[in-house]
Protein backbone atom coordinates (compact mmCIF):
# COMPACT_ATOMS: atom_id res chain seq x y z
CA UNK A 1 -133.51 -53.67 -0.67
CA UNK A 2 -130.67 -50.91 -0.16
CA UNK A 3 -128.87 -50.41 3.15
CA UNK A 4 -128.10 -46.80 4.12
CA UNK A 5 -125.08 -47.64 5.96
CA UNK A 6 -121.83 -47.03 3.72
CA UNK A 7 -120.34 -50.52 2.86
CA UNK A 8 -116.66 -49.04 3.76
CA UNK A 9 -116.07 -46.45 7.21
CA UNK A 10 -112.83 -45.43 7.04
CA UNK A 11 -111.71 -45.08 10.99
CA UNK A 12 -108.07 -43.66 10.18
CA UNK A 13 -106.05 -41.57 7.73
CA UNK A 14 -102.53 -40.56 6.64
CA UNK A 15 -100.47 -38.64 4.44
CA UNK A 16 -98.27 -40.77 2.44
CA UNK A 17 -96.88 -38.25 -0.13
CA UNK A 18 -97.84 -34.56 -1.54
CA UNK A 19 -96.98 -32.40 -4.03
CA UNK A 20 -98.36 -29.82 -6.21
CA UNK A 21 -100.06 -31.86 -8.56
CA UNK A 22 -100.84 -35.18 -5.87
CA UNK A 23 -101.06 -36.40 -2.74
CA UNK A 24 -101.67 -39.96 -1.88
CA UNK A 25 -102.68 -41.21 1.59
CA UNK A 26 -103.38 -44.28 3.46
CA UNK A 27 -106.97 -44.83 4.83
CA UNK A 28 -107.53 -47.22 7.63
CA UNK A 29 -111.06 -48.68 6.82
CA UNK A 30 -113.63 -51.44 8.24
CA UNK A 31 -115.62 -52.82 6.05
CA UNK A 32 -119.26 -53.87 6.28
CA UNK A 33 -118.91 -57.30 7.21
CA UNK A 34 -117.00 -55.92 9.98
CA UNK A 35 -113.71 -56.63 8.79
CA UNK A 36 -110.44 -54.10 8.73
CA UNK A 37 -108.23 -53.39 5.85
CA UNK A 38 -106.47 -50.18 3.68
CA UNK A 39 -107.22 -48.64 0.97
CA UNK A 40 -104.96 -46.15 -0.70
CA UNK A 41 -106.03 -42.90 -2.53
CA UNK A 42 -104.74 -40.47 -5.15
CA UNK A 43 -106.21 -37.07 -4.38
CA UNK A 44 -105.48 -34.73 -7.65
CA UNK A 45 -107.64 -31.62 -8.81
CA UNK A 46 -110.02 -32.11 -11.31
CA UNK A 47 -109.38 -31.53 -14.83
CA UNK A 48 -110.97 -30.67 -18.12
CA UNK A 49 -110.90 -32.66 -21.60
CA UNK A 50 -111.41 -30.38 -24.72
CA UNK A 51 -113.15 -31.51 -27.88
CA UNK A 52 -112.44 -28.63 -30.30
CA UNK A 53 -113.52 -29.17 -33.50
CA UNK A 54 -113.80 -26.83 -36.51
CA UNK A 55 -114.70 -27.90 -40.28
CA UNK A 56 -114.53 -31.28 -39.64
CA UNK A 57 -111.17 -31.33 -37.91
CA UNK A 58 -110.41 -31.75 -34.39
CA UNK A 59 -107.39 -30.09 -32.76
CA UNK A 60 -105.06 -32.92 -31.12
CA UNK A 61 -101.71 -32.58 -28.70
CA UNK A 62 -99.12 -34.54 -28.91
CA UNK A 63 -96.68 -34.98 -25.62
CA UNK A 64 -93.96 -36.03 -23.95
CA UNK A 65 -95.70 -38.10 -20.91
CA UNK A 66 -92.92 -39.23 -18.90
CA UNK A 67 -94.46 -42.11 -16.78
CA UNK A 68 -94.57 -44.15 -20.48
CA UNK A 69 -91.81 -43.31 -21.53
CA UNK A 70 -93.11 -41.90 -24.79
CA UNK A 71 -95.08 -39.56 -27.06
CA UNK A 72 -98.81 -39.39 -28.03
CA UNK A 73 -101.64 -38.03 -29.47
CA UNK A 74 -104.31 -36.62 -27.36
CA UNK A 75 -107.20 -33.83 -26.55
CA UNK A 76 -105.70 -30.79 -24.50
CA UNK A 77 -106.46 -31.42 -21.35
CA UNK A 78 -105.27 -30.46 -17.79
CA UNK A 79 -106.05 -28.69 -14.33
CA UNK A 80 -105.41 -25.67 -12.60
CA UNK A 81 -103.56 -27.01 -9.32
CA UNK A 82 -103.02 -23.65 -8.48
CA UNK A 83 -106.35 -21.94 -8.75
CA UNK A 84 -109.36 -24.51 -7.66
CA UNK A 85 -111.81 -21.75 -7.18
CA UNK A 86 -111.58 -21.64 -11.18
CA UNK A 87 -114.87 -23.10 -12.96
CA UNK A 88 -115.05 -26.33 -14.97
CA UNK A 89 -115.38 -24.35 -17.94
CA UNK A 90 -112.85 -21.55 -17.26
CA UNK A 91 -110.19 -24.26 -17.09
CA UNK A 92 -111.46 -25.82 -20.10
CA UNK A 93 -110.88 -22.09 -21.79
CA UNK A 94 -107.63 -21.52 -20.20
CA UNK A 95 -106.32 -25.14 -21.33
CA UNK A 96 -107.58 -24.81 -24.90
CA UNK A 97 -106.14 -21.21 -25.18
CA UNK A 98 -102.30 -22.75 -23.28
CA UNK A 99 -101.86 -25.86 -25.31
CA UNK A 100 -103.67 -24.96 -28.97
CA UNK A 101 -103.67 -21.18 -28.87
CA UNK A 102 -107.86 -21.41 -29.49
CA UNK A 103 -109.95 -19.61 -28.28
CA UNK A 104 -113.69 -21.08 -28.41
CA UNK A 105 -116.36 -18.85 -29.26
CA UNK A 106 -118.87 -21.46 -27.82
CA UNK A 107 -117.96 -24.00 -25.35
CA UNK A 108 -120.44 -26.78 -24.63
CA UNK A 109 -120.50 -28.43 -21.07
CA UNK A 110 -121.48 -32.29 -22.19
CA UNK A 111 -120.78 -33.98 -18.86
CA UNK A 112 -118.39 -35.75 -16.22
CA UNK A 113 -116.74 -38.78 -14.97
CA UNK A 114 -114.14 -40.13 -12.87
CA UNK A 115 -111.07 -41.74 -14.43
CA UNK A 116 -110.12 -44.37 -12.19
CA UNK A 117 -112.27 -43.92 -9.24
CA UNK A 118 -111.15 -47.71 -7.55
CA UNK A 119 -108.11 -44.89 -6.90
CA UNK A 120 -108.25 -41.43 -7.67
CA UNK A 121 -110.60 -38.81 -6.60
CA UNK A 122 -110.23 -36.76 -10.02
CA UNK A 123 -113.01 -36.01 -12.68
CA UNK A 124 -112.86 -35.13 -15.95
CA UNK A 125 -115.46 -32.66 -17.14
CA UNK A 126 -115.50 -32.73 -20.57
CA UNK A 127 -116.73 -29.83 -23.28
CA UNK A 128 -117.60 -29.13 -26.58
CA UNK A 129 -115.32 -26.23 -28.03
CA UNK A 130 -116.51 -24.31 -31.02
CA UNK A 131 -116.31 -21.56 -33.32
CA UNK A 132 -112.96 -21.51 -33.27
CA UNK A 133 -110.59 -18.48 -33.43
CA UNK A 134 -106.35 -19.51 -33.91
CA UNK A 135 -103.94 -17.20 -31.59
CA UNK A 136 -101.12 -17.87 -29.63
CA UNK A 137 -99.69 -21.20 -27.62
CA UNK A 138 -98.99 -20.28 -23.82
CA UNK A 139 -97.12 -23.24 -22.88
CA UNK A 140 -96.42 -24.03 -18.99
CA UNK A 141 -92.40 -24.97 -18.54
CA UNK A 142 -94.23 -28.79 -18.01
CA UNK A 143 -95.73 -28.29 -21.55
CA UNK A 144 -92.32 -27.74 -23.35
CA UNK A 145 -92.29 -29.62 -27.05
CA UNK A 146 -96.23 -29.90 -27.00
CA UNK A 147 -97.01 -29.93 -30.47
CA UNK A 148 -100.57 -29.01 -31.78
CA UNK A 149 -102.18 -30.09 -35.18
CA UNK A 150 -105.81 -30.22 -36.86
CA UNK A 151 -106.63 -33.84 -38.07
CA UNK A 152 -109.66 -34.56 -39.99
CA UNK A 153 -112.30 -36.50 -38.46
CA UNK A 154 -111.97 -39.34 -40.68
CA UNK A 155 -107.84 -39.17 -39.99
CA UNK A 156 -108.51 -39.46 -36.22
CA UNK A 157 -111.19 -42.19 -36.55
CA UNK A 158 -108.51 -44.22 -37.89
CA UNK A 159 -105.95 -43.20 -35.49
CA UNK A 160 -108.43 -44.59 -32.67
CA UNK A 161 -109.40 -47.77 -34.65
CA UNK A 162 -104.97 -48.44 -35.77
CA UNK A 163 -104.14 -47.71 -31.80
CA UNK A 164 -102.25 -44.67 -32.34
CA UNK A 165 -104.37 -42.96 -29.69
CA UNK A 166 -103.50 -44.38 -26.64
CA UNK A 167 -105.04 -42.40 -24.01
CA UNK A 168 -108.06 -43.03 -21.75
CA UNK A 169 -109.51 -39.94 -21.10
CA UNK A 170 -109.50 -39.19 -25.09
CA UNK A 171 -111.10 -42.53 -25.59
CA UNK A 172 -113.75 -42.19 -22.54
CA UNK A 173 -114.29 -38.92 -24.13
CA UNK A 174 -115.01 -39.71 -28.15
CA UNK A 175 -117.10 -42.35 -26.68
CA UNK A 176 -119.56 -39.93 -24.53
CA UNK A 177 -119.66 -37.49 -27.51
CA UNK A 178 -120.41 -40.28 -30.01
CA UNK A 179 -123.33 -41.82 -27.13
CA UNK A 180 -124.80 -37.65 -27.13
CA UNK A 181 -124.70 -37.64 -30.74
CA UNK A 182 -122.23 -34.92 -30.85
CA UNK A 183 -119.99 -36.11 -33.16
């Protein structure tokens, strides 16, 4: 039997830190037993992952990502901060066109999930990008040394299985493509 009430009420709540891309606050909560506690949330925009593939290659970036130290392979990917009224799929375009200089002819919503919600608010919705036409990069001053390059499918399948590939969302990704039968 289900219980309508929510297992956590928060009663209290309090900026910690903001900036353009995050803001984390403090929430002063009670939980269902009747307890009190905190719980501490990362509020950042939702973002898009992009799957382009064209004749059996898919289009990976490769980084700089500061917070590791290091640089890796991964889908383009990333949110508009600045413009939330944009759709799901218009920041998909506008991502694939920035960081790969594509533009998809078709572009395939597959579906959505949260990253880490036990911390974050943010969702990835993830899409499909095909028939694929090459122009220009249009780099953001954060994107500065992104590289771009086309592997083949069988190249990246072993860059997921040898651990080059380190990131989540491109692994949470591959997997719900693989689970739709889309690739």
């Amino acid at each position: 039997m289900t219980d309508d009430r929510p297992e956590i009420t928060c009663t209290a709540s309090r900026l910690v830190y903001e900036n353009r891309w995050i803001k984390l606050r403090e929430d002063a909560i009670v939980r269902a037993d009747g307890s009190p506690g905190i719980y501490s949330v990362v509020e950042r925009a939702d973002f898009a992952a992009i799957v382009a593939i064209q004749d059996g290659h898919i289009y990976l970036v490769e980084q700089f990502r500061y917070p590791v130290g290091g640089r890796y392979w991964e889908l383009p990917q990333g949110a508009w901060e600045d413009d939330p009224s944009k759709s799901p799929e218009e920041v998909a375009r506008g991502e694939l066109r920035e960081e790969t200089g594509l533009i998809a002819g078709q572009m395939q919503f597959v579906g959505s999930m949260f990253i880490a919600y036990g911390l974050c608010t943010q969702r990835c919705n993830v899409f499909l990008a095909t028939d694929l036409q090459q122009t220009e990069q249009q780099l953001d001053a954060e994107e500065a040394g992104l590289v771009c390059r086309a592997f083949a499918l069988k190249e990246f399948e072993r860059m997921l299985r040898e651990g080059v590939i380190q990131d989540g969302t491109t692994w949470a990704v591959v997997g719900m493509l693989k689970v739709k039968g889309l690739i």
